[in-house]
PDB file of N, CA and C in Angstrom:
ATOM      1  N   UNK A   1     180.975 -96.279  99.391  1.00  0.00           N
ATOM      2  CA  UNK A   1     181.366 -96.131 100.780  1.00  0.00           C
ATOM      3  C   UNK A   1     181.790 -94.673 101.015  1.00  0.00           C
ATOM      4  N   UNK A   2     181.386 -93.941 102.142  1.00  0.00           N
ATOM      5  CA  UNK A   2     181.679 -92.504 102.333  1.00  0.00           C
ATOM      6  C   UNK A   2     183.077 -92.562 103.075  1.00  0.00           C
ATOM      7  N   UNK A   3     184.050 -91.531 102.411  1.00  0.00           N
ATOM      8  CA  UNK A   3     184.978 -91.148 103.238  1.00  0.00           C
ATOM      9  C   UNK A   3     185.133 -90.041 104.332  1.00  0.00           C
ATOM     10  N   UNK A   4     185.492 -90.312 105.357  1.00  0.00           N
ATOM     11  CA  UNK A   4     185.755 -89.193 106.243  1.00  0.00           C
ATOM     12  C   UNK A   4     187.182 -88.958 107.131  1.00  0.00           C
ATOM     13  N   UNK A   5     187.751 -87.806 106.239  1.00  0.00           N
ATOM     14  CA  UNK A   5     188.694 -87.659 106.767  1.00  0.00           C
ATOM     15  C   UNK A   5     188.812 -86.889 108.306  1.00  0.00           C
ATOM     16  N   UNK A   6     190.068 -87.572 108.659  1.00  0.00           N
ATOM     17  CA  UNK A   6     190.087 -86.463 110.264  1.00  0.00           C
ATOM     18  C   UNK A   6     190.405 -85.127 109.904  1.00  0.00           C
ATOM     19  N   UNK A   7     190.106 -84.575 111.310  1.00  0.00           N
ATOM     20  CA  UNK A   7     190.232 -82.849 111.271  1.00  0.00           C
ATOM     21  C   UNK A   7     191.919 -82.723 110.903  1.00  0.00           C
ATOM     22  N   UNK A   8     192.896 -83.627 111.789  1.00  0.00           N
ATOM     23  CA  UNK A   8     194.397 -83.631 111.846  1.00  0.00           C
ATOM     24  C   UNK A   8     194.830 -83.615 110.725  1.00  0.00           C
ATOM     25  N   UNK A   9     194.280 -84.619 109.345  1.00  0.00           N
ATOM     26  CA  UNK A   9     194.845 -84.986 108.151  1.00  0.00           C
ATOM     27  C   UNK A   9     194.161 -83.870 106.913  1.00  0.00           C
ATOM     28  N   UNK A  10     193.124 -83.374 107.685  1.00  0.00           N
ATOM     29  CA  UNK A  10     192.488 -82.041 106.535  1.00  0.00           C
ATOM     30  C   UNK A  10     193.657 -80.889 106.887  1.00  0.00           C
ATOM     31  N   UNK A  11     193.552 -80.916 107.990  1.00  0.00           N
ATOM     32  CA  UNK A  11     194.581 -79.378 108.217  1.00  0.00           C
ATOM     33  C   UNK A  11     196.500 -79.778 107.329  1.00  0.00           C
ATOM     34  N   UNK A  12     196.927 -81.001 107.749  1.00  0.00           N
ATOM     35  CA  UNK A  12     197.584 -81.507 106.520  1.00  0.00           C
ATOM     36  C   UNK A  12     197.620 -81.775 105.460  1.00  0.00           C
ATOM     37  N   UNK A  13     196.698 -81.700 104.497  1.00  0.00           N
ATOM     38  CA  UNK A  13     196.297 -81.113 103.339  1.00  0.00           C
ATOM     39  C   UNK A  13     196.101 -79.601 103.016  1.00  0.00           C
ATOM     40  N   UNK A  14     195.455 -79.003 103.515  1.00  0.00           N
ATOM     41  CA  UNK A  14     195.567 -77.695 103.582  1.00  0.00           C
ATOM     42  C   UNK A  14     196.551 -76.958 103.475  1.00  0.00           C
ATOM     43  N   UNK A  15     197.857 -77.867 104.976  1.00  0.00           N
ATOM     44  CA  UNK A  15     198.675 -77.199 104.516  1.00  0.00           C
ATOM     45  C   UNK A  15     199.644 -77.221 103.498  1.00  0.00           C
ATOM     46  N   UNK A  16     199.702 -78.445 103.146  1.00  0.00           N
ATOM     47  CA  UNK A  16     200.640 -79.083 101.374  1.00  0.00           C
ATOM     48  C   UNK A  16     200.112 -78.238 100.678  1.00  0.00           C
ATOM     49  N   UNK A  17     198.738 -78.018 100.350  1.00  0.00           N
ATOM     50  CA  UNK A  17     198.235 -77.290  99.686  1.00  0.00           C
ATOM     51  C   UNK A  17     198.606 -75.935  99.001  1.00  0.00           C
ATOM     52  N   UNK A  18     198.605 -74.991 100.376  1.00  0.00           N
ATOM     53  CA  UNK A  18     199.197 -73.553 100.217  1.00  0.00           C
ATOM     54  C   UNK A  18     201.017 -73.137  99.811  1.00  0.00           C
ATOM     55  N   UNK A  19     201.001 -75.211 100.613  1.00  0.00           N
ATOM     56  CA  UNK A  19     202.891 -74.817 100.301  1.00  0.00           C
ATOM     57  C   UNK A  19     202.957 -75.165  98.598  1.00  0.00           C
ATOM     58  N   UNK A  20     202.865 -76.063  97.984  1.00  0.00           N
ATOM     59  CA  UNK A  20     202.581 -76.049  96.766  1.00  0.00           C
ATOM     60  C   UNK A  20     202.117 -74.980  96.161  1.00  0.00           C
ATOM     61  N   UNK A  21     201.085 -74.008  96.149  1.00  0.00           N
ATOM     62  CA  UNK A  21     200.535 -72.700  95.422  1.00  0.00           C
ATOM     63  C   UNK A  21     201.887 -71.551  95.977  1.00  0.00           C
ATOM     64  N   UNK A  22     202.531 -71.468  97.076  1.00  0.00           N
ATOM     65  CA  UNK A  22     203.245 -70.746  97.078  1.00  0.00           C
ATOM     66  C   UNK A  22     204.174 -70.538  96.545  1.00  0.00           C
ATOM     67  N   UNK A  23     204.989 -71.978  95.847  1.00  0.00           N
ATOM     68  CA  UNK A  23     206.345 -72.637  95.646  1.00  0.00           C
ATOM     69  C   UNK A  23     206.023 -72.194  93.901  1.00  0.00           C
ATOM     70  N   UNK A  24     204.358 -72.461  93.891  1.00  0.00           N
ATOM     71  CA  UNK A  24     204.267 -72.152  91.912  1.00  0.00           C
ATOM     72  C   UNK A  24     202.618 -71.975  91.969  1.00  0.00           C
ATOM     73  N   UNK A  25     202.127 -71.279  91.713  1.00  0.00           N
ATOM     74  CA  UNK A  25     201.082 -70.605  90.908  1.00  0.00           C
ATOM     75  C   UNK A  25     200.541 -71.524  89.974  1.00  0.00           C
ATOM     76  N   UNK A  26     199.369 -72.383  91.067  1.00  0.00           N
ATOM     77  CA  UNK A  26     198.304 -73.333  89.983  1.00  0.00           C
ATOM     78  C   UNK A  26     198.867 -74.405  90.936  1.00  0.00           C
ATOM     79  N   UNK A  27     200.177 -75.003  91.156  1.00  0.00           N
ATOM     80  CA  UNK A  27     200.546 -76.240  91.649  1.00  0.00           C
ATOM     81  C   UNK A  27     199.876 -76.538  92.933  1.00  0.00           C
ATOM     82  N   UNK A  28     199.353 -76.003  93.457  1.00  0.00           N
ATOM     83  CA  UNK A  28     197.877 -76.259  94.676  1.00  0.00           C
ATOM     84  C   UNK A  28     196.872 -76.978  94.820  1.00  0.00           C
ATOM     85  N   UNK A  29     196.175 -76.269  92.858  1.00  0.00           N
ATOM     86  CA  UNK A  29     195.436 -76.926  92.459  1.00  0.00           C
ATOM     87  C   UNK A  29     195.705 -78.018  91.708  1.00  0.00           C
ATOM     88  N   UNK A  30     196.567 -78.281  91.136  1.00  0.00           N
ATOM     89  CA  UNK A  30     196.919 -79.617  90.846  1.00  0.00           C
ATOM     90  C   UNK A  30     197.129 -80.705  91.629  1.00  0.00           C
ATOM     91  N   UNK A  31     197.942 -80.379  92.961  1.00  0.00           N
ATOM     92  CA  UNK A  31     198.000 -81.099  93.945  1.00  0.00           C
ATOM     93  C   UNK A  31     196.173 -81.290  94.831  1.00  0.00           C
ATOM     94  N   UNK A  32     195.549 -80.412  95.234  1.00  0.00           N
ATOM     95  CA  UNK A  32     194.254 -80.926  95.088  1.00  0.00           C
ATOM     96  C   UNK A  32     193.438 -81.609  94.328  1.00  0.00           C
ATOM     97  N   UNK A  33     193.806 -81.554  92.919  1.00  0.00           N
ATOM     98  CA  UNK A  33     192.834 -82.470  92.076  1.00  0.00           C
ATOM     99  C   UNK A  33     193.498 -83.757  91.828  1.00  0.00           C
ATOM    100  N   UNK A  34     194.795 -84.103  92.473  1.00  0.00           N
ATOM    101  CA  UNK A  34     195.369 -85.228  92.491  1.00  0.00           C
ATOM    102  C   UNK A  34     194.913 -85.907  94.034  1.00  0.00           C
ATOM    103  N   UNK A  35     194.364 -85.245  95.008  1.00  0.00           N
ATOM    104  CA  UNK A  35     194.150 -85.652  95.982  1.00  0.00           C
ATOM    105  C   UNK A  35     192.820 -86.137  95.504  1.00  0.00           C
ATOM    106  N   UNK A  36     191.820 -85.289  95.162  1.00  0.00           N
ATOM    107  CA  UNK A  36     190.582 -85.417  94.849  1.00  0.00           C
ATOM    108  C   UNK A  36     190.544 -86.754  94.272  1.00  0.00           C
ATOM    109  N   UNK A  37     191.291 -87.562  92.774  1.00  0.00           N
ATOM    110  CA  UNK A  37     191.637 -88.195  92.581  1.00  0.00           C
ATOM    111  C   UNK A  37     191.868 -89.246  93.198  1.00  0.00           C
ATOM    112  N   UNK A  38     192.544 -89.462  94.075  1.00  0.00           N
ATOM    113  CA  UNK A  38     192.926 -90.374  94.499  1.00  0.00           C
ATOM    114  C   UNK A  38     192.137 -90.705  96.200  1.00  0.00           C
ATOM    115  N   UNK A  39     191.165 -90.114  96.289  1.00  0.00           N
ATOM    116  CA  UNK A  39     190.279 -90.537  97.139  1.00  0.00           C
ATOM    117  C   UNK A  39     189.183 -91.071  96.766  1.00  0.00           C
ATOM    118  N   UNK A  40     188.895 -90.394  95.122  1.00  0.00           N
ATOM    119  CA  UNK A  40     187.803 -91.211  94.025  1.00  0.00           C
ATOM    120  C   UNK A  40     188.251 -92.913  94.073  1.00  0.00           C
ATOM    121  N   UNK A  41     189.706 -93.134  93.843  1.00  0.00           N
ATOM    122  CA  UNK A  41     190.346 -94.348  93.418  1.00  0.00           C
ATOM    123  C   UNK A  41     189.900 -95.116  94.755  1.00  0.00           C
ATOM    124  N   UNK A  42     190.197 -94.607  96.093  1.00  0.00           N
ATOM    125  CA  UNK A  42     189.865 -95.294  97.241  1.00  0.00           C
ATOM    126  C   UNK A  42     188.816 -95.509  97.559  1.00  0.00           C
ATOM    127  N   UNK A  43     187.938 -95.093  96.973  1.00  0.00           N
ATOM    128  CA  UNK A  43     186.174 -95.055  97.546  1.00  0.00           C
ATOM    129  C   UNK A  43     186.095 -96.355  96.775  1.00  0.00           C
ATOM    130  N   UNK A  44     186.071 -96.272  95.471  1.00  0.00           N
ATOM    131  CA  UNK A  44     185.616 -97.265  94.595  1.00  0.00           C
ATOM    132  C   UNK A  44     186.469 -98.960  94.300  1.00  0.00           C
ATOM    133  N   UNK A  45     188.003 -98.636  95.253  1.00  0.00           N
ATOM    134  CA  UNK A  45     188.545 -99.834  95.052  1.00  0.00           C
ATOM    135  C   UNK A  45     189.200 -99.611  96.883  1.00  0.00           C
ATOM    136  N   UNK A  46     188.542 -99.724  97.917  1.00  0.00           N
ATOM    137  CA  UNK A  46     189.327 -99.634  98.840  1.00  0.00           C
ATOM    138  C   UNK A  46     190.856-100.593  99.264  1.00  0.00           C
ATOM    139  N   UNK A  47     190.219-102.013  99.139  1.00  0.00           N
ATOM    140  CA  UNK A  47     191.180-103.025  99.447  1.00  0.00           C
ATOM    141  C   UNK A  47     192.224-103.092  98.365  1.00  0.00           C
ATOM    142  N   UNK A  48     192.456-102.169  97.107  1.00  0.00           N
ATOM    143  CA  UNK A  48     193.105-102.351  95.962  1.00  0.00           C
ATOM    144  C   UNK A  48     194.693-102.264  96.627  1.00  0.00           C
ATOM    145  N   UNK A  49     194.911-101.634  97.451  1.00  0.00           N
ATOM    146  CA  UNK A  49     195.884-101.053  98.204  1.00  0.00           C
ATOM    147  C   UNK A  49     196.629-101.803  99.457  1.00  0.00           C
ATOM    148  N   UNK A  50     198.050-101.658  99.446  1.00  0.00           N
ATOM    149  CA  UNK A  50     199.030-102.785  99.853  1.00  0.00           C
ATOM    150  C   UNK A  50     198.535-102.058 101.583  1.00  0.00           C
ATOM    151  N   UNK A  51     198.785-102.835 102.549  1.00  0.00           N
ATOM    152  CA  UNK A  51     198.900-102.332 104.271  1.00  0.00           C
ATOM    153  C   UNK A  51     200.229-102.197 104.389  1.00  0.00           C
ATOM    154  N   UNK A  52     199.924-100.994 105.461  1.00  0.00           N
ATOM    155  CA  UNK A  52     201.459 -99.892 105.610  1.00  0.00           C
ATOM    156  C   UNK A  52     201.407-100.478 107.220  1.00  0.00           C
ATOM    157  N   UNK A  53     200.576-100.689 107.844  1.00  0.00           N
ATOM    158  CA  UNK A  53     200.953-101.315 109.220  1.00  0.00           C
ATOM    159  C   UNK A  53     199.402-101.431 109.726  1.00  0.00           C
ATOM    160  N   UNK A  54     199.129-103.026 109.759  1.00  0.00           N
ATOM    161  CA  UNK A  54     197.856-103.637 109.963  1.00  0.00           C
ATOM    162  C   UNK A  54     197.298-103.534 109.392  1.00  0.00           C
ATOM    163  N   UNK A  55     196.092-102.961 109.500  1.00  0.00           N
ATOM    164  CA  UNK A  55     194.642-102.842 108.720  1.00  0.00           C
ATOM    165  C   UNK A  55     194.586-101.509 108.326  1.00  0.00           C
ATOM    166  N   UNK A  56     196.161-100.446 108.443  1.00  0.00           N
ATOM    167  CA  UNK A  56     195.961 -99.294 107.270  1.00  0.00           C
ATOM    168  C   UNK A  56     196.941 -99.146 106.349  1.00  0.00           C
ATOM    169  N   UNK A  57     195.783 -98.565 105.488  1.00  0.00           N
ATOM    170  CA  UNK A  57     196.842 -99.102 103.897  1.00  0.00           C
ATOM    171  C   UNK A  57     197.002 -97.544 103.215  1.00  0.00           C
ATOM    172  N   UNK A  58     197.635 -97.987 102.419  1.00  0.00           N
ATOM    173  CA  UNK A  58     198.407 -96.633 101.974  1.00  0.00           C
ATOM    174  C   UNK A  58     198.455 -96.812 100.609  1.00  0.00           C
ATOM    175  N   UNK A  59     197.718 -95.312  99.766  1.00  0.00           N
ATOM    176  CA  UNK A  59     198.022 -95.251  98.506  1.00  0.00           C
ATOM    177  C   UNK A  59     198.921 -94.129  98.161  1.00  0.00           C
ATOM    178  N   UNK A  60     199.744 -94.259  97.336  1.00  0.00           N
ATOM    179  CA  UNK A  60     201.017 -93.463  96.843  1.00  0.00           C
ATOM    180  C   UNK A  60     200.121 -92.668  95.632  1.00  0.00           C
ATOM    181  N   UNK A  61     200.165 -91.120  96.312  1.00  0.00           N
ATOM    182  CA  UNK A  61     199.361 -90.062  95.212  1.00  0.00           C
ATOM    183  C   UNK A  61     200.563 -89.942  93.592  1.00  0.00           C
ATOM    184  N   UNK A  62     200.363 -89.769  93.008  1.00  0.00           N
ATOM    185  CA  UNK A  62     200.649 -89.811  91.815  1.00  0.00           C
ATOM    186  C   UNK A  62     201.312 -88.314  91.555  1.00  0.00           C
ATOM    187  N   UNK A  63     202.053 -88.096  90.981  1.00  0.00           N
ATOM    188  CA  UNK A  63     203.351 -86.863  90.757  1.00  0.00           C
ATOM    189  C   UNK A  63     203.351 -86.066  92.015  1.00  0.00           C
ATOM    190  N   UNK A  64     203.206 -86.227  93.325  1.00  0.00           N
ATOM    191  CA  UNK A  64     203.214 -85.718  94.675  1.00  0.00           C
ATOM    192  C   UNK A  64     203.988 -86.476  95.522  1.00  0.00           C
ATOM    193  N   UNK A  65     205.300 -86.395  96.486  1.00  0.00           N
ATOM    194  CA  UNK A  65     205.661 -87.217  97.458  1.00  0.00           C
ATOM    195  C   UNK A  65     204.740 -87.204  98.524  1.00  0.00           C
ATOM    196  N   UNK A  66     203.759 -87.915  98.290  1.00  0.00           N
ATOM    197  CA  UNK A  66     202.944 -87.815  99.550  1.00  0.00           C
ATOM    198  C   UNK A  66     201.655 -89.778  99.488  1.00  0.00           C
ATOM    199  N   UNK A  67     201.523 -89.893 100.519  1.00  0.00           N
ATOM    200  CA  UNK A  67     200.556 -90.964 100.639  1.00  0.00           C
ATOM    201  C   UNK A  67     199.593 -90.274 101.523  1.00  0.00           C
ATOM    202  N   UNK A  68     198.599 -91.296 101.305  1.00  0.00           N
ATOM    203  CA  UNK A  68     197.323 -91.154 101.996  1.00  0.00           C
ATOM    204  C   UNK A  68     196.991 -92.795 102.520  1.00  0.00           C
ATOM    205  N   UNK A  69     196.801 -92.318 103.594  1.00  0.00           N
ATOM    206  CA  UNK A  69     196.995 -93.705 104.822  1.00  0.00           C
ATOM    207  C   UNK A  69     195.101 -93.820 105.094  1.00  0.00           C
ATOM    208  N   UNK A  70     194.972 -94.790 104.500  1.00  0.00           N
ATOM    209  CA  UNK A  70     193.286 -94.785 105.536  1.00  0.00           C
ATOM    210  C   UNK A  70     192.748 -96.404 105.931  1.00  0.00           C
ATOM    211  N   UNK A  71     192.443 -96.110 106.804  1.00  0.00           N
ATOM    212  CA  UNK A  71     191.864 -97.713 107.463  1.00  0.00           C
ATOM    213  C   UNK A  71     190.233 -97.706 106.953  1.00  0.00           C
ATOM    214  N   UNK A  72     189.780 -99.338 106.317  1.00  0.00           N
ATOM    215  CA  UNK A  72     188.604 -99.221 106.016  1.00  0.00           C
ATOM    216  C   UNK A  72     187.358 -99.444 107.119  1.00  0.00           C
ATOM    217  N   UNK A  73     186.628 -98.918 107.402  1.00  0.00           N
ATOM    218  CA  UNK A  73     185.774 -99.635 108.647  1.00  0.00           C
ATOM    219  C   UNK A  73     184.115-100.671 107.657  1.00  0.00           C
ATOM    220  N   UNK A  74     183.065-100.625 108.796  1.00  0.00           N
ATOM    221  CA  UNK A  74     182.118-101.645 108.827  1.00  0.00           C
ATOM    222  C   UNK A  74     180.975-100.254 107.736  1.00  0.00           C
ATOM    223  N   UNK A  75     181.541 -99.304 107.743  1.00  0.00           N
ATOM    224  CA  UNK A  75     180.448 -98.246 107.207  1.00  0.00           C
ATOM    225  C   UNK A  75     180.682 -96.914 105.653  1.00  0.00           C
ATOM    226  N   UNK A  76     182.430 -97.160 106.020  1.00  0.00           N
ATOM    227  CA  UNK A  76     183.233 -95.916 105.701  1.00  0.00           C
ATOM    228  C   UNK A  76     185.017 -96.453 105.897  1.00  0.00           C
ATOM    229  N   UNK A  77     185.108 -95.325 105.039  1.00  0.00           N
ATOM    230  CA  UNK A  77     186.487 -95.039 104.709  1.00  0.00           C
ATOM    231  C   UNK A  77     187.318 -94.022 105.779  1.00  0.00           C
ATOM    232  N   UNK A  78     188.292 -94.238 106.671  1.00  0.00           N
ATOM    233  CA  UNK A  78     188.556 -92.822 107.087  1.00  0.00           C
ATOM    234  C   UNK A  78     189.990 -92.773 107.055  1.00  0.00           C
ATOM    235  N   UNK A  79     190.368 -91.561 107.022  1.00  0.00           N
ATOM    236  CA  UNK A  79     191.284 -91.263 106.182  1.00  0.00           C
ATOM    237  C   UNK A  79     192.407 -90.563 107.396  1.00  0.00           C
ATOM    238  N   UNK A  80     193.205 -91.052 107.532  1.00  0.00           N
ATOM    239  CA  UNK A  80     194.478 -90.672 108.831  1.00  0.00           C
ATOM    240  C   UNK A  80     195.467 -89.726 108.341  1.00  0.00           C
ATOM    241  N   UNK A  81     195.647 -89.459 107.693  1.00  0.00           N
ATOM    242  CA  UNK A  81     197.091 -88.797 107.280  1.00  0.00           C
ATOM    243  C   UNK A  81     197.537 -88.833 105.823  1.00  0.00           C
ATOM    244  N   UNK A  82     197.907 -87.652 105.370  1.00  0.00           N
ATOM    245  CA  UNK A  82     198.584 -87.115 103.955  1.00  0.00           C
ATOM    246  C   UNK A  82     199.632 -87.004 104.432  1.00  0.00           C
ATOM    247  N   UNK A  83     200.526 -87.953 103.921  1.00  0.00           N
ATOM    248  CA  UNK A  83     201.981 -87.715 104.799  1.00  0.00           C
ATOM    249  C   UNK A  83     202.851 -87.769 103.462  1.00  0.00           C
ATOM    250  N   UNK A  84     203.848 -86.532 103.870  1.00  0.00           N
ATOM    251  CA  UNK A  84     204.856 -86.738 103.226  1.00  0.00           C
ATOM    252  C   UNK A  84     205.670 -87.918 103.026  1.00  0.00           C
ATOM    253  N   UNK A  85     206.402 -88.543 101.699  1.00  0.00           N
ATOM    254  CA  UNK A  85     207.227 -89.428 102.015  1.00  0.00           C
ATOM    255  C   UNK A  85     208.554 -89.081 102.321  1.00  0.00           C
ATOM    256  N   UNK A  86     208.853 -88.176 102.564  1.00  0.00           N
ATOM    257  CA  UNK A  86     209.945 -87.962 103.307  1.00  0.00           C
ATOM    258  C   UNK A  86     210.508 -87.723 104.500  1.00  0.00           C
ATOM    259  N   UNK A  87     209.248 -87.974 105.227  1.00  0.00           N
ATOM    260  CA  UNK A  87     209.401 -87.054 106.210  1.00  0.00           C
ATOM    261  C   UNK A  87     209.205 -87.965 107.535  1.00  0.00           C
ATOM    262  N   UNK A  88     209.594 -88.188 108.425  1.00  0.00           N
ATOM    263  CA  UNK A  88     208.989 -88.510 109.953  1.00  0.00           C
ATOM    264  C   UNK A  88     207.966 -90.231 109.306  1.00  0.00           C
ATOM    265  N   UNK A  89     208.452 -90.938 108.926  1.00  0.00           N
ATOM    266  CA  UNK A  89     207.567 -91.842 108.451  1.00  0.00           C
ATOM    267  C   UNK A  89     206.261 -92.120 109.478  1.00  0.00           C
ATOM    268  N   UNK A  90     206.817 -92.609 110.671  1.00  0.00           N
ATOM    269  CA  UNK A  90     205.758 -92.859 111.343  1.00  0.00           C
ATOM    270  C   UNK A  90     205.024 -92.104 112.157  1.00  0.00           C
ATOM    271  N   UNK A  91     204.785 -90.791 112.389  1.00  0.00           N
ATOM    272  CA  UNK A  91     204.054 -89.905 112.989  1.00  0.00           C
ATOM    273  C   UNK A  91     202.645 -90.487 113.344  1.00  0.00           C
ATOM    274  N   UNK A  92     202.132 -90.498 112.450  1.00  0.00           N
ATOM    275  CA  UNK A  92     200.665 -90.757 112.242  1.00  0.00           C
ATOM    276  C   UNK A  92     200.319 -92.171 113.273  1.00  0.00           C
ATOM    277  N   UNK A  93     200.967 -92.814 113.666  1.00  0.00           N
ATOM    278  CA  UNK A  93     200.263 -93.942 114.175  1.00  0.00           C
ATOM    279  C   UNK A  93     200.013 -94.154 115.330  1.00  0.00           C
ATOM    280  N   UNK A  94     199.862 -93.092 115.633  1.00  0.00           N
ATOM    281  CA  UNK A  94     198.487 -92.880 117.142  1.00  0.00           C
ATOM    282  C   UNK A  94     197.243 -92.391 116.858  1.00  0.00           C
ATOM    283  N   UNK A  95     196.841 -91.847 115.673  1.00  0.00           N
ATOM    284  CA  UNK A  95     195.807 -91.867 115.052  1.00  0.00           C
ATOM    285  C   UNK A  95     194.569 -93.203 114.515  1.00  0.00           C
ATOM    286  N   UNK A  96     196.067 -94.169 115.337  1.00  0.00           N
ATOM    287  CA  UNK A  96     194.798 -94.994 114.154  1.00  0.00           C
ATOM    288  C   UNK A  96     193.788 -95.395 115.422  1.00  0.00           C
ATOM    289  N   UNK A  97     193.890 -95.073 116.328  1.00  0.00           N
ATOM    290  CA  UNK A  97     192.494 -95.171 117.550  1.00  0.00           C
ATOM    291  C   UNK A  97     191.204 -94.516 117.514  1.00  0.00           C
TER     292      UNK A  97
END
């Protein structure tokens, strides 16, 4: 199943991204290849994953406070939000339209 993330939740990656490489040198890329990771895990086991509110579910990235929220559709995977867990829990849920 192909994933497609939104433009909103790439630019939120992006920016974890740079904040991580800034904070430490390499930790960017670690935090990307844990993302990378864990969108492999979602392609290949979508429903493996508990629902965070309705029909989108949320996997908890692994040594990162962060989830990745994605609703499955009839074709594809798409992917709403890299959200901090600390932060503003529910932001994201006007996205899911």
């Amino acid at each position: 199943m192909k994933i497609e993330i939104l433009e909103i939740a790439r630019r939120e990656y992006d920016e974890a991204k740079e904040f991580y490489e800034t904070e430490q040198p390499g930790l960017g890329s670690q935090f990307k290849e844990q993302i990378r990771h864990s969108l492999l895990r979602i392609q290949q086991y979508p429903q493996a994953w508990p629902p965070e509110r309705k029909e989108i579910r949320r996997y908890i990235v692994h040594k990162f406070p962060y989830k990745i929220l994605y609703s499955i559709q009839a074709d594809k995977i798409v992917v709403l939000a890299f959200a901090h867990l600390h932060r503003q829990p529910d932001y994201w849920i006007d996205r899911q339209k």
